[in-house]
Protein backbone atom coordinates (compact mmCIF):
# COMPACT_ATOMS: atom_id res chain seq x y z
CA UNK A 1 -10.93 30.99 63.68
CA UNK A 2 -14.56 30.78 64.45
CA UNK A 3 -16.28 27.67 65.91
CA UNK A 4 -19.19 27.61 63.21
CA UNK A 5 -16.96 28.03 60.43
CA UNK A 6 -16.54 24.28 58.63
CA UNK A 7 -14.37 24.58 55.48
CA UNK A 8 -15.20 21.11 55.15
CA UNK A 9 -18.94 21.96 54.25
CA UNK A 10 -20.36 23.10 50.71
CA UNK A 11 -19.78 26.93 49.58
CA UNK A 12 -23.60 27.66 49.66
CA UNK A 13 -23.42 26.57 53.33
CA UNK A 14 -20.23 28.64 53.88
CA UNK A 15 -20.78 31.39 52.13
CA UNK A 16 -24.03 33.14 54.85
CA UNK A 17 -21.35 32.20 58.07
CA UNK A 18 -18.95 34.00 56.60
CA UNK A 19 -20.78 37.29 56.91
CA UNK A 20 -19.48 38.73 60.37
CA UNK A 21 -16.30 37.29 60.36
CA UNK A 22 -13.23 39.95 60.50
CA UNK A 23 -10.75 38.97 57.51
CA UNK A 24 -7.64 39.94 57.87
CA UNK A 25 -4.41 40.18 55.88
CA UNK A 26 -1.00 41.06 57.45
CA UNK A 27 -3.55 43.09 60.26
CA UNK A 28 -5.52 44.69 57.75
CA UNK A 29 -9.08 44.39 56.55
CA UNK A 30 -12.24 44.27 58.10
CA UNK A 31 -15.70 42.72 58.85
CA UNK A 32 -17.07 40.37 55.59
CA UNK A 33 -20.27 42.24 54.29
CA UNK A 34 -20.74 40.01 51.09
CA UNK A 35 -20.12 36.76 49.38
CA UNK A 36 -20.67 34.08 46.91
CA UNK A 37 -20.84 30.37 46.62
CA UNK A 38 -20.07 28.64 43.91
CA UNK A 39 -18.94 24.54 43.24
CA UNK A 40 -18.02 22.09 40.68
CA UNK A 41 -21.58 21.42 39.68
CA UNK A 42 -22.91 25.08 39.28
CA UNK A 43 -22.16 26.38 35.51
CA UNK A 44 -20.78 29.74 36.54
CA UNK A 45 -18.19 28.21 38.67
CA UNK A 46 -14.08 28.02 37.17
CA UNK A 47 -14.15 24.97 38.38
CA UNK A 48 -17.56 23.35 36.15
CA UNK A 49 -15.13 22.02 33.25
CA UNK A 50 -12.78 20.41 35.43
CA UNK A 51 -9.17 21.57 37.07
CA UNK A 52 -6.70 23.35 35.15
CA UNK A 53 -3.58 25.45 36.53
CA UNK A 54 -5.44 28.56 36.77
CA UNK A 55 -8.29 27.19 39.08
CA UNK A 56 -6.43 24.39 40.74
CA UNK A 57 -6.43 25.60 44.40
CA UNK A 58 -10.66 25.23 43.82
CA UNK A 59 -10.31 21.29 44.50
CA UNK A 60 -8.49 21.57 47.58
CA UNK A 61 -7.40 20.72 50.00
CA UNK A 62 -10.02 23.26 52.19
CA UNK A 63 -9.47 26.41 53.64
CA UNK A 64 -6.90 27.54 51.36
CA UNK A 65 -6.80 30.80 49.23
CA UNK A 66 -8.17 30.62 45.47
CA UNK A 67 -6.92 33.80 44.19
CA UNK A 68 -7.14 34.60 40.27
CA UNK A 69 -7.41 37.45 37.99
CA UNK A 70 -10.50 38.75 36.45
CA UNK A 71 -10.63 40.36 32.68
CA UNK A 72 -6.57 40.78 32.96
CA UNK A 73 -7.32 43.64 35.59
CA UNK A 74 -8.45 42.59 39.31
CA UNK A 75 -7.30 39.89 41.84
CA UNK A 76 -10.25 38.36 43.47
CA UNK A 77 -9.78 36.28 46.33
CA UNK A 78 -12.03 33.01 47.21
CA UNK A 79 -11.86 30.90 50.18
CA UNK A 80 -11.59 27.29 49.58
CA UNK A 81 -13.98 24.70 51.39
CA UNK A 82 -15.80 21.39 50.66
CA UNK A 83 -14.24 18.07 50.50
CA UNK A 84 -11.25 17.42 47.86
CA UNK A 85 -11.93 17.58 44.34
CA UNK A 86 -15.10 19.43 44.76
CA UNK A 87 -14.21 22.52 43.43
CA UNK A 88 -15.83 25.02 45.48
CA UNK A 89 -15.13 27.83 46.88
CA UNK A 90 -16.41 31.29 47.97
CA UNK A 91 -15.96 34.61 46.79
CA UNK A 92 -15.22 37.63 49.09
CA UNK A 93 -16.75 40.56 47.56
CA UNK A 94 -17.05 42.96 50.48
CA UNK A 95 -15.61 44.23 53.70
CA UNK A 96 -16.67 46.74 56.32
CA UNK A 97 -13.28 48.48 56.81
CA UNK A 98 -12.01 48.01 60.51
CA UNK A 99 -8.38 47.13 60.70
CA UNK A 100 -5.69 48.91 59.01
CA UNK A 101 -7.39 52.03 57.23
CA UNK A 102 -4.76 53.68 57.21
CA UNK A 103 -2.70 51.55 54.97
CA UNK A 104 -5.76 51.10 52.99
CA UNK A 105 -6.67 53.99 51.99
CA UNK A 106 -3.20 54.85 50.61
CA UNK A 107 -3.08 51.43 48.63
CA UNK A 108 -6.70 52.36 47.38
CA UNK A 109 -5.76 56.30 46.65
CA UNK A 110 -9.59 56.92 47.89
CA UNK A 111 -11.35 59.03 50.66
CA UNK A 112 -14.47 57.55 51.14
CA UNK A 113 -14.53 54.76 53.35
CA UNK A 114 -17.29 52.54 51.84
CA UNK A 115 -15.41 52.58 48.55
CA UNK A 116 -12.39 50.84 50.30
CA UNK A 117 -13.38 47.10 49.95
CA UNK A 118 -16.70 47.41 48.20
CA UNK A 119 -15.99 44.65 45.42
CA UNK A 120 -13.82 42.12 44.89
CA UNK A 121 -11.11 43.82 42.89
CA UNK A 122 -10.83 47.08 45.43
CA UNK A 123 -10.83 44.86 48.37
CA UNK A 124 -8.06 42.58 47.33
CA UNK A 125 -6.01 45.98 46.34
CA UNK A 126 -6.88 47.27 49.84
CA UNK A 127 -5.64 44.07 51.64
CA UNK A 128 -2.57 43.80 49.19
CA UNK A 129 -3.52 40.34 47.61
CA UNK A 130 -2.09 39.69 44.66
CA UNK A 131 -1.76 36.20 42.22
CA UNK A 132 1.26 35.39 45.08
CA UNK A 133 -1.80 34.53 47.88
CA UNK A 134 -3.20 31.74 45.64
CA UNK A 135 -3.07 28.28 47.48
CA UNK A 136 -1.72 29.85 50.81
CA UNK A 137 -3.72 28.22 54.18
CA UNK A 138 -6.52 30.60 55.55
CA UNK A 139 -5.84 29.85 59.24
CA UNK A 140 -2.15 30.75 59.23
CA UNK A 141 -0.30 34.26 58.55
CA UNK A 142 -1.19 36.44 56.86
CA UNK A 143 -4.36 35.44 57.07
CA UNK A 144 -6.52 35.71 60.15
CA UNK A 145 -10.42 35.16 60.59
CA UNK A 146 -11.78 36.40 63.98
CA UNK A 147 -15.45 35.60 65.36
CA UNK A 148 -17.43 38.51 65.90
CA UNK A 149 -17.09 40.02 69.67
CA UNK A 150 -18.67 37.87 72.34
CA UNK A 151 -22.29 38.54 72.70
CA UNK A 152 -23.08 40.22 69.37
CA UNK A 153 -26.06 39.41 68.03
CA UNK A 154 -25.44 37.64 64.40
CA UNK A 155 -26.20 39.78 61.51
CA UNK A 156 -29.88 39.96 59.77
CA UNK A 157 -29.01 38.43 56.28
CA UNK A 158 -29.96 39.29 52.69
CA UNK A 159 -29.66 37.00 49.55
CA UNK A 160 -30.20 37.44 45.68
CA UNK A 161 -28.37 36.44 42.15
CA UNK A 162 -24.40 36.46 42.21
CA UNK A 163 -22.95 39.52 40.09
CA UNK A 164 -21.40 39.66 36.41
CA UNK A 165 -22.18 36.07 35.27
CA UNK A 166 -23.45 34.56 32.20
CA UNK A 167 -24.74 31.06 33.32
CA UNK A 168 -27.09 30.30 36.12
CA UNK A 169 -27.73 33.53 36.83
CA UNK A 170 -30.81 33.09 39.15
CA UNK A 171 -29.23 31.26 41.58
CA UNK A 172 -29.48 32.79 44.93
CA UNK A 173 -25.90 32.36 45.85
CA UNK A 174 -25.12 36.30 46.69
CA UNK A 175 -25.20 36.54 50.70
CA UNK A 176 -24.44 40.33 52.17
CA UNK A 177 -24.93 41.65 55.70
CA UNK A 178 -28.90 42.98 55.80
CA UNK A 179 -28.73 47.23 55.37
CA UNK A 180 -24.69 47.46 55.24
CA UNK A 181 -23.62 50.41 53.21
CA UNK A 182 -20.19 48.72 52.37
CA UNK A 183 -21.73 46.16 49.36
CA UNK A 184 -20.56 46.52 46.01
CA UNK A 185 -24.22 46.54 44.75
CA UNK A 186 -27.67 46.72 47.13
CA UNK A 187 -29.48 43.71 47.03
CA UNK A 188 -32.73 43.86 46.04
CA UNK A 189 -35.19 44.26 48.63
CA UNK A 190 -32.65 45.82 51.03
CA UNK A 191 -33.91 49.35 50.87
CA UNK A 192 -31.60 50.81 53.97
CA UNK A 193 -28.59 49.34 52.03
CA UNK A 194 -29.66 50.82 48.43
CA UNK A 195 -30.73 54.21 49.85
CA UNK A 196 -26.60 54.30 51.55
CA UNK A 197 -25.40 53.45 48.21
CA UNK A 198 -27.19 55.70 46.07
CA UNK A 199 -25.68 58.56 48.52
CA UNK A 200 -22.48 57.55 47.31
């Protein structure tokens, strides 16, 4: 696992040092391109009106998997962090494919590569995560996290407002690798990212 990366600290904090950082599942996956923080106290969080069985991996203990369904269709996986009974965690939204594309792009029945693991839901069908991943520990198997290679200069971040929420919309709490072409959605201001999606 990487040196910088705390679990231990809050999801806003996590969420930018994951960016870089290879995820991988069972050898597959790829560079994280894009995230989002979210905690106990933030209104658009699962975990804001306390722990239930569906969000119960959010209040620890860290660096654990949070995995849960969205609208009955799409796993989405989260990586636990803060101290216990904080309820954070952050969301994984994109990867830069490296590992395993193979495998991938059969799971995914796609040909384009930056449509792989560009959101949460194609990602997590990519990487084969399903609701069987939720509470497992991020630093054993199948998981992985590997540091970017030695001497790499850390990638130029963007930020903006998290995607397809209701409350607290304005928070900044959307962090994504500065002109990547693999985000689900270009951030605003990052004009070499937006003109890669829009050739899509």
């Amino acid at each position: 696992m990487p040196a910088e990366l705390d679990f231990s600290a809050p999801a806003h904090v996590l969420a930018p040092l994951l960016i870089g950082v290879t995820l991988l599942v069972d050898g597959v996956g790829g560079r994280i391109v894009e995230t989002e923080a979210y905690d106990g106290t933030d209104p658009a969080s699962h975990s804001f009106r306390g722990r239930t069985p569906r969000n119960a991996a959010m209040f620890g203990p860290a660096a654990r998997a949070y995995v849960y369904r969205s609208y009955g269709v799409h796993w989405c996986l989260n990586l636990v962090c803060g101290q216990m009974g904080d309820g954070a965690a952050v969301l994984i939204r994109a990867l830069a494919p490296t590992h395993g594309l193979e495998q991938m792009h059969a799971r995914r029945s796609v040909q384009d590569e930056r449509l792989l693991c560009a959101g949460p839901g194609r990602l997590t069908q990519a990487l084969a995560i399903d609701g069987s991943f939720d509470h497992l520990p991020l630093l054993e198997p199948p998981f992985e996290l590997l540091a970017p290679p030695g001497g790499a200069p850390a990638p130029a971040l963007v930020t903006g407002p998290r995607i397809g929420i209701t409350r607290a919309v304005d928070v900044p709490w959307r962090f994504g690798e500065a002109g990547s072409r693999y985000v689900s959605r270009p951030f605003p201001g990052d004009a070499a990212a937006g003109a890669a999606l829009r050739r899509r």
